[in-house]
C-alpha atoms as a PDB file:
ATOM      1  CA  UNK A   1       3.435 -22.135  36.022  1.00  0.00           C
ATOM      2  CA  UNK A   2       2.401 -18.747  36.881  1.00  0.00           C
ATOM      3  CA  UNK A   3       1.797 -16.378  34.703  1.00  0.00           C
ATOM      4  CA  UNK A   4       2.249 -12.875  34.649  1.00  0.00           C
ATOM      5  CA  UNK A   5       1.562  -9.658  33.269  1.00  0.00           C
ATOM      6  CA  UNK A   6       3.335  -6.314  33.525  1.00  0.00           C
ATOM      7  CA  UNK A   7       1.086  -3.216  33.974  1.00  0.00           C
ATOM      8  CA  UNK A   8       1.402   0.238  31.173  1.00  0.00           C
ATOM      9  CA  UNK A   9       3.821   2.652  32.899  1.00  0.00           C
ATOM     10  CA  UNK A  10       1.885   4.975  31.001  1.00  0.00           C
ATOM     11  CA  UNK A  11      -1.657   6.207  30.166  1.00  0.00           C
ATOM     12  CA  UNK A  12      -2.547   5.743  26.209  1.00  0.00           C
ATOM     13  CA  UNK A  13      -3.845   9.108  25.093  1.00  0.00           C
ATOM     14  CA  UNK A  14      -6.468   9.233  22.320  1.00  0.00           C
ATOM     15  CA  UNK A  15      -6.082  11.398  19.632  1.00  0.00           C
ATOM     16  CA  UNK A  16      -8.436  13.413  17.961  1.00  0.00           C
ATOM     17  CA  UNK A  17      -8.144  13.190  14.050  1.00  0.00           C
ATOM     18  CA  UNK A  18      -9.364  16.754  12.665  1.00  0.00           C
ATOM     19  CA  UNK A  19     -11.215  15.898   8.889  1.00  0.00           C
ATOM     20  CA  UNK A  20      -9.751  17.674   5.937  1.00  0.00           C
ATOM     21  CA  UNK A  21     -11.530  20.591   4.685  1.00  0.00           C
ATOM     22  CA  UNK A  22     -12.913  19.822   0.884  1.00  0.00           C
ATOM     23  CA  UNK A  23     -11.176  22.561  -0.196  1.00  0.00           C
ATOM     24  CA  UNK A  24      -7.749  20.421   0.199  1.00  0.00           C
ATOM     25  CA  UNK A  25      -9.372  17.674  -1.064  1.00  0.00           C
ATOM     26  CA  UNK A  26     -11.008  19.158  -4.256  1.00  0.00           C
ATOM     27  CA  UNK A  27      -7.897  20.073  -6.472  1.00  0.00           C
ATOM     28  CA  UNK A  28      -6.506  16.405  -6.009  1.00  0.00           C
ATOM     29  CA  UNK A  29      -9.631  14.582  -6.578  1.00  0.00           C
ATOM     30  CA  UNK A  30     -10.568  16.654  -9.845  1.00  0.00           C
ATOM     31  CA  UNK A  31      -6.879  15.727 -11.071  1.00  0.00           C
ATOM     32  CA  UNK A  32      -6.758  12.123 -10.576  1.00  0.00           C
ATOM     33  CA  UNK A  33     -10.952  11.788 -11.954  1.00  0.00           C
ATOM     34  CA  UNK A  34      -9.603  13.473 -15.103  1.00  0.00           C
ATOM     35  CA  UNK A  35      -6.093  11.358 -14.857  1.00  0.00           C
ATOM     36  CA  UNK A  36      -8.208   8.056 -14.730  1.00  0.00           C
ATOM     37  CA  UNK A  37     -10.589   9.361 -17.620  1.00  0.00           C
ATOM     38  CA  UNK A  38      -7.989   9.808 -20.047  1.00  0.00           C
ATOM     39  CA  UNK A  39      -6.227   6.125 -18.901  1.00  0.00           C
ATOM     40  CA  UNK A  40      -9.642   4.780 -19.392  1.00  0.00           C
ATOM     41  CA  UNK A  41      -9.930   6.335 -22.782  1.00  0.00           C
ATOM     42  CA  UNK A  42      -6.599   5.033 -23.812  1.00  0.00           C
ATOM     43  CA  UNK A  43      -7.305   1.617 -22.557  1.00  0.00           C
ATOM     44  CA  UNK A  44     -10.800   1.552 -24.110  1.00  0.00           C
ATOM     45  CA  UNK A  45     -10.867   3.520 -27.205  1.00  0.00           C
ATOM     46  CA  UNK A  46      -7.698   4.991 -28.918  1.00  0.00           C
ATOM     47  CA  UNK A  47      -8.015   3.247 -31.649  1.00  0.00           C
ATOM     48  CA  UNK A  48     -10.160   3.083 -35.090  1.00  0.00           C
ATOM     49  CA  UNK A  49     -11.946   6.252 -35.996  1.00  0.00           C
ATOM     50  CA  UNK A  50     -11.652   7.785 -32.978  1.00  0.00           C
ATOM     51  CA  UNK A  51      -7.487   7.438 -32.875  1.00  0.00           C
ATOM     52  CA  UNK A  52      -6.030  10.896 -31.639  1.00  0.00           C
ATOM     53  CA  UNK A  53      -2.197   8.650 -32.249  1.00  0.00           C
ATOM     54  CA  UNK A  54      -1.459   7.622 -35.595  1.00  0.00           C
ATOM     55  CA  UNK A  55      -0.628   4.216 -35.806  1.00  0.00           C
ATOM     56  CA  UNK A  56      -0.546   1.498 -33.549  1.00  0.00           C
ATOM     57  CA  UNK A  57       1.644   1.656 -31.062  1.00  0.00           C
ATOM     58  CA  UNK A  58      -0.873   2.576 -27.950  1.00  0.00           C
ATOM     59  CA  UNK A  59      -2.859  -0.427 -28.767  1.00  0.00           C
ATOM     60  CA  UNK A  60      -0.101  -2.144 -28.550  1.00  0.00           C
ATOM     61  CA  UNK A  61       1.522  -0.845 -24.941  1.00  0.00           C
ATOM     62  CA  UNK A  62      -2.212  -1.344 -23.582  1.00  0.00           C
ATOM     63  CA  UNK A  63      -3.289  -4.441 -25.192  1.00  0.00           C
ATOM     64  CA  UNK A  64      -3.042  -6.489 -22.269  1.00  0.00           C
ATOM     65  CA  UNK A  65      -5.088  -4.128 -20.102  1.00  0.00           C
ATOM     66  CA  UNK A  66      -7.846  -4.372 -22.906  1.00  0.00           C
ATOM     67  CA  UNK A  67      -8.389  -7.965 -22.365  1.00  0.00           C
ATOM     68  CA  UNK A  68      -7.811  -7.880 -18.294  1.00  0.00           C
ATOM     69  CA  UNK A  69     -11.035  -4.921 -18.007  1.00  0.00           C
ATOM     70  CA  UNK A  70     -13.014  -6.998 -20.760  1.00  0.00           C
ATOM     71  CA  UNK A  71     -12.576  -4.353 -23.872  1.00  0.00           C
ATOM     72  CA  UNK A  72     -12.932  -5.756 -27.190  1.00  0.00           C
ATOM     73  CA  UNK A  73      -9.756  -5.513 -29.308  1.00  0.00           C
ATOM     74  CA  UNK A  74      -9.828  -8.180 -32.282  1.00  0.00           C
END
């Protein structure tokens, strides 16, 4: 059995990827540090004496999350 193979009709062209100036950059990555901050804040320590939410309820919507990143809740 012969085997065979056709040849590219056309020349693949490489493409230079130009880098992203850190002024694009800067805006997005100081909004999602302080983003993840106040997630980790809620996860880890709304609750007790240092509870800016009366009650609850937080605790309860990230309870799960607690246990999964190793936070002590009980």
């Amino acid at each position: 059995m012969a085997q065979s193979t056709a040849a590219p009709t056309t020349t693949p062209t490489t493409k230079t990827l130009t880098p992203l100036p850190l002024r694009a950059i800067a805006p997005w990555a100081v909004f999602f540090g302080v983003l993840m901050l106040v997630l980790l804040y809620f996860v880890g320590a709304e609750q007790g004496a240092t509870a800016l939410v009366s009650g609850e309820g937080v605790h309860e919507w990230v309870h799960d999350a607690r246990h999964l990143l190793g936070f002590p809740c009980h």
